[in-house]
C-alpha atoms as a PDB file:
ATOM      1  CA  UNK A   1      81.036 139.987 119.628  1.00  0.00           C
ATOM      2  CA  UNK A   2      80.471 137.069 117.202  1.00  0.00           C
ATOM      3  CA  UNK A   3      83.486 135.640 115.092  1.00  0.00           C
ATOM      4  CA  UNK A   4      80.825 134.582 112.368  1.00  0.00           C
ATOM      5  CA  UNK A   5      80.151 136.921 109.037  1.00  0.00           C
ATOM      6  CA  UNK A   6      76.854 138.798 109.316  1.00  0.00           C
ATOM      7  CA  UNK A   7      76.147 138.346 105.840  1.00  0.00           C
ATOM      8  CA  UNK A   8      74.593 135.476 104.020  1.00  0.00           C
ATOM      9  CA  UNK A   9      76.906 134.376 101.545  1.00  0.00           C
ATOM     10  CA  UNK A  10      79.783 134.349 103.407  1.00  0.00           C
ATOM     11  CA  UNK A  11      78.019 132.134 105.930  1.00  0.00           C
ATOM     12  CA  UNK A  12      77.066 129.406 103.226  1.00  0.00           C
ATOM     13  CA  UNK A  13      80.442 129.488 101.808  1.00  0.00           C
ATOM     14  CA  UNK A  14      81.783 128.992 105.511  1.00  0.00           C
ATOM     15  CA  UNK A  15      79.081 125.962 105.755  1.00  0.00           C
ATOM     16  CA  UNK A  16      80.299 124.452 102.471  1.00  0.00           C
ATOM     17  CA  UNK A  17      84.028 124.536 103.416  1.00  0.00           C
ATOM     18  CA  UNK A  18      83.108 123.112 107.101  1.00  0.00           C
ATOM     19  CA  UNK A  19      81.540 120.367 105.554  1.00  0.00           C
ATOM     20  CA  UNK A  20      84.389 119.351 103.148  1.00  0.00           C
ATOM     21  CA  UNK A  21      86.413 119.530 106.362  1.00  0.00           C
ATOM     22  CA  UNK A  22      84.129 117.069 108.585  1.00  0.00           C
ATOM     23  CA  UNK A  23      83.904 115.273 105.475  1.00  0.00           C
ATOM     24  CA  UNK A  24      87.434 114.536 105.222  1.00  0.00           C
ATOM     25  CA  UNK A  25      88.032 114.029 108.761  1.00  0.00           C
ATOM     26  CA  UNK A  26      85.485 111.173 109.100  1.00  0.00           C
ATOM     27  CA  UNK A  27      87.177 109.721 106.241  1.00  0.00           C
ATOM     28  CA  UNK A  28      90.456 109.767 108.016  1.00  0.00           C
ATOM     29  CA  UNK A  29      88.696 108.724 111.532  1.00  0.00           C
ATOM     30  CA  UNK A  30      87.364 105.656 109.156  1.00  0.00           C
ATOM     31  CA  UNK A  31      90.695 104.905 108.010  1.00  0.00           C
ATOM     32  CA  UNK A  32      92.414 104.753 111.369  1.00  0.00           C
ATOM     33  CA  UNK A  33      89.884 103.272 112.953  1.00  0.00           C
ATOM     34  CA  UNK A  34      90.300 100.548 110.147  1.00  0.00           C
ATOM     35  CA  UNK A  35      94.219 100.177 110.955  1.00  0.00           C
ATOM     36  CA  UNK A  36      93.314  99.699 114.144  1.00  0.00           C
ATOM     37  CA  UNK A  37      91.266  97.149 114.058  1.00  0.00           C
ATOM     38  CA  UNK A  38      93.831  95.296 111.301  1.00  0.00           C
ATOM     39  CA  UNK A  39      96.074  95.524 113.995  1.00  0.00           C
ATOM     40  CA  UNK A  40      94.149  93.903 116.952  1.00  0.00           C
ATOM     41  CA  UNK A  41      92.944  91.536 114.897  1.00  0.00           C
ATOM     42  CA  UNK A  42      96.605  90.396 113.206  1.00  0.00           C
ATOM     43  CA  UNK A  43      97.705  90.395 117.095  1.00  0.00           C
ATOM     44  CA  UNK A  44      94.638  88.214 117.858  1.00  0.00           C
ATOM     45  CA  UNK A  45      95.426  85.593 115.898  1.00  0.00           C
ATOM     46  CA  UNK A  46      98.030  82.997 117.138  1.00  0.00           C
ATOM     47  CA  UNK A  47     101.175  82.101 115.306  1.00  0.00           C
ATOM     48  CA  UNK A  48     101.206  79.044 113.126  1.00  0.00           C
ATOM     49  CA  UNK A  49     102.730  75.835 115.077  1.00  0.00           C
ATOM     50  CA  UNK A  50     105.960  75.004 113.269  1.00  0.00           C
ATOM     51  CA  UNK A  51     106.368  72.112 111.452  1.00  0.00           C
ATOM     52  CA  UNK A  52     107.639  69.102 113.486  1.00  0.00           C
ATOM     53  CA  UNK A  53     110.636  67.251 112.555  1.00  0.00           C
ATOM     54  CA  UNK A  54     110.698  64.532 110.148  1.00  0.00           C
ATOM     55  CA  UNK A  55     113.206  62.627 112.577  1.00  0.00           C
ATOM     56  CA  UNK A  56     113.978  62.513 115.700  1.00  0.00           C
ATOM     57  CA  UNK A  57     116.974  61.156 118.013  1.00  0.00           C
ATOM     58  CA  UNK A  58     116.341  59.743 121.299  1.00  0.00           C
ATOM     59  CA  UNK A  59     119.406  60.716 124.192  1.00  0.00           C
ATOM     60  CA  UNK A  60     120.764  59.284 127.532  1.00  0.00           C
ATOM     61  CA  UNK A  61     120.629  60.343 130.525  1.00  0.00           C
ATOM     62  CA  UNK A  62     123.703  62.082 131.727  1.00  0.00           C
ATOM     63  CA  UNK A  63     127.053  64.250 130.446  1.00  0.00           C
ATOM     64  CA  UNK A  64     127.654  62.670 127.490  1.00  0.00           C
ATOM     65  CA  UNK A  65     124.145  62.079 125.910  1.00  0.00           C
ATOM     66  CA  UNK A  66     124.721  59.580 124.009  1.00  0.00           C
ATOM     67  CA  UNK A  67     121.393  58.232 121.125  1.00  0.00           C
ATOM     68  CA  UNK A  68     119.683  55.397 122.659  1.00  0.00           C
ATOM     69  CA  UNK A  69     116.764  55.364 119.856  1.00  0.00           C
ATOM     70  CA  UNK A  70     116.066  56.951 116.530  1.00  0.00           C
ATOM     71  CA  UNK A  71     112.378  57.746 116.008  1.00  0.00           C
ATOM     72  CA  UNK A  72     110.172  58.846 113.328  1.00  0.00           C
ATOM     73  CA  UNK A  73     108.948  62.771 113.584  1.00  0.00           C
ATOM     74  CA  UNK A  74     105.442  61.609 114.483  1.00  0.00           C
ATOM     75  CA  UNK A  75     105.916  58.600 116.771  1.00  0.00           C
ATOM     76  CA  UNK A  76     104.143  58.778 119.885  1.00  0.00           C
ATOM     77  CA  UNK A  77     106.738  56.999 121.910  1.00  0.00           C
ATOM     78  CA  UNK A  78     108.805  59.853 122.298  1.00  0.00           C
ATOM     79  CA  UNK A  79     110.011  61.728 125.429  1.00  0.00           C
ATOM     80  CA  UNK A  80     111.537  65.072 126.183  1.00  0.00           C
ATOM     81  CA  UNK A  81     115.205  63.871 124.937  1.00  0.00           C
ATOM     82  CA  UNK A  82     114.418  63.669 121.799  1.00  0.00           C
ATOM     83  CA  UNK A  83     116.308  66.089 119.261  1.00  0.00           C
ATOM     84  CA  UNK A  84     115.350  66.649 115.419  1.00  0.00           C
ATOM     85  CA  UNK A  85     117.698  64.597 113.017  1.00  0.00           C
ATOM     86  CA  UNK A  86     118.260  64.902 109.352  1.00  0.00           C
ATOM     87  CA  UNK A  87     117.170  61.281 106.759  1.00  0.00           C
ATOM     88  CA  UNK A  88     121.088  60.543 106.910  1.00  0.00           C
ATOM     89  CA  UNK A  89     121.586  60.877 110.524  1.00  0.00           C
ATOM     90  CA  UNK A  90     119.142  58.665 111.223  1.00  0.00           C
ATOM     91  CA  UNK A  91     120.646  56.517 108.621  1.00  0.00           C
ATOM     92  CA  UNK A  92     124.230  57.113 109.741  1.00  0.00           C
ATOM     93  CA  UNK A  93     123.153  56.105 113.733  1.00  0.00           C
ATOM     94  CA  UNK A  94     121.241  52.972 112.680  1.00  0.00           C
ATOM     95  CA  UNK A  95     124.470  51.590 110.751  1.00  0.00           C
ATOM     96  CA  UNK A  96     126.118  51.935 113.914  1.00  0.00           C
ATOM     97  CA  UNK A  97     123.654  50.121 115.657  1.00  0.00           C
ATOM     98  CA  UNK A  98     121.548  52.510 117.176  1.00  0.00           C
ATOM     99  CA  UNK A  99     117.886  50.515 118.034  1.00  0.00           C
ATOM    100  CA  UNK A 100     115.110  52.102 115.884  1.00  0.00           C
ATOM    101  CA  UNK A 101     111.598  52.428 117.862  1.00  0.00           C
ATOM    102  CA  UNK A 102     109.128  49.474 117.897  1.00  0.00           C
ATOM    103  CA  UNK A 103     106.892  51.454 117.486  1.00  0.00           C
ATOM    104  CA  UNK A 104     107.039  53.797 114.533  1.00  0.00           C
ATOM    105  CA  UNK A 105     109.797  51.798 112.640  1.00  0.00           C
ATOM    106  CA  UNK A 106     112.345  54.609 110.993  1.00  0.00           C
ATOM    107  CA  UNK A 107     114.343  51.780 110.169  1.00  0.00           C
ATOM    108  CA  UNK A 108     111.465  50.449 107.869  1.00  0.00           C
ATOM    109  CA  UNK A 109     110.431  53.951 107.020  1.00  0.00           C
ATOM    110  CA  UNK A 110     114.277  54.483 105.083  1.00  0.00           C
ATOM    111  CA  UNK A 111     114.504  51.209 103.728  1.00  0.00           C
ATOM    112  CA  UNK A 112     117.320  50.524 106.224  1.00  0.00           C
ATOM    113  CA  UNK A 113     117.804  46.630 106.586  1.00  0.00           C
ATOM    114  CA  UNK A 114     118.891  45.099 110.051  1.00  0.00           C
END
């Protein structure tokens, strides 16, 4: 025993409304598909590097940590020490006498004379 109409025109209005239905669902199966993809590819990408620190202060070795060195944010002379610093504390530690890097010159950098 069939589930179907025998007649005709109930069968093409079934047909219509079917494809309306598959119509709409391939819309929606577009759609997510579309999210989904969004997502992988926002996941894919990697996260921006953050900005590196205009200044940086060199520290000792040992408990107290004391600055040895103020550096510029992009001097290559740095080491694993080194902490980010604000223009005055850079400032601040060279008036105290605090050697500024040969190398990239903060000293010179914020018009600091010796």
């Amino acid at each position: 025993m069939s589930v179907l109409p025998p007649d005709l025109p109930r069968l093409r209005t079934l047909v219509t409304y079917l494809r309306g239905e598959l119509s709409r669902m391939e819309q929606a199966l577009a759609a997510a598909e579309g999210c989904k993809a969004a997502t992988v590819r926002k996941q894919a990408q990697p996260a921006p590097e953050p900005e590196p620190p205009a200044w940086l202060v060199e520290r000792g070795i040992g408990v107290g940590r004391l600055p040895v060195r103020a550096h510029a944010g992009d001097c290559w002379d740095t080491r694993s020490r080194c902490a980010p610093a604000s223009a005055d504390q850079i400032r601040a530690l060279l008036a105290q006498g605090i050697p500024a890097c040969p190398h990239c010159r903060p000293d010179t950098a914020l018009g600091v004379l010796e």
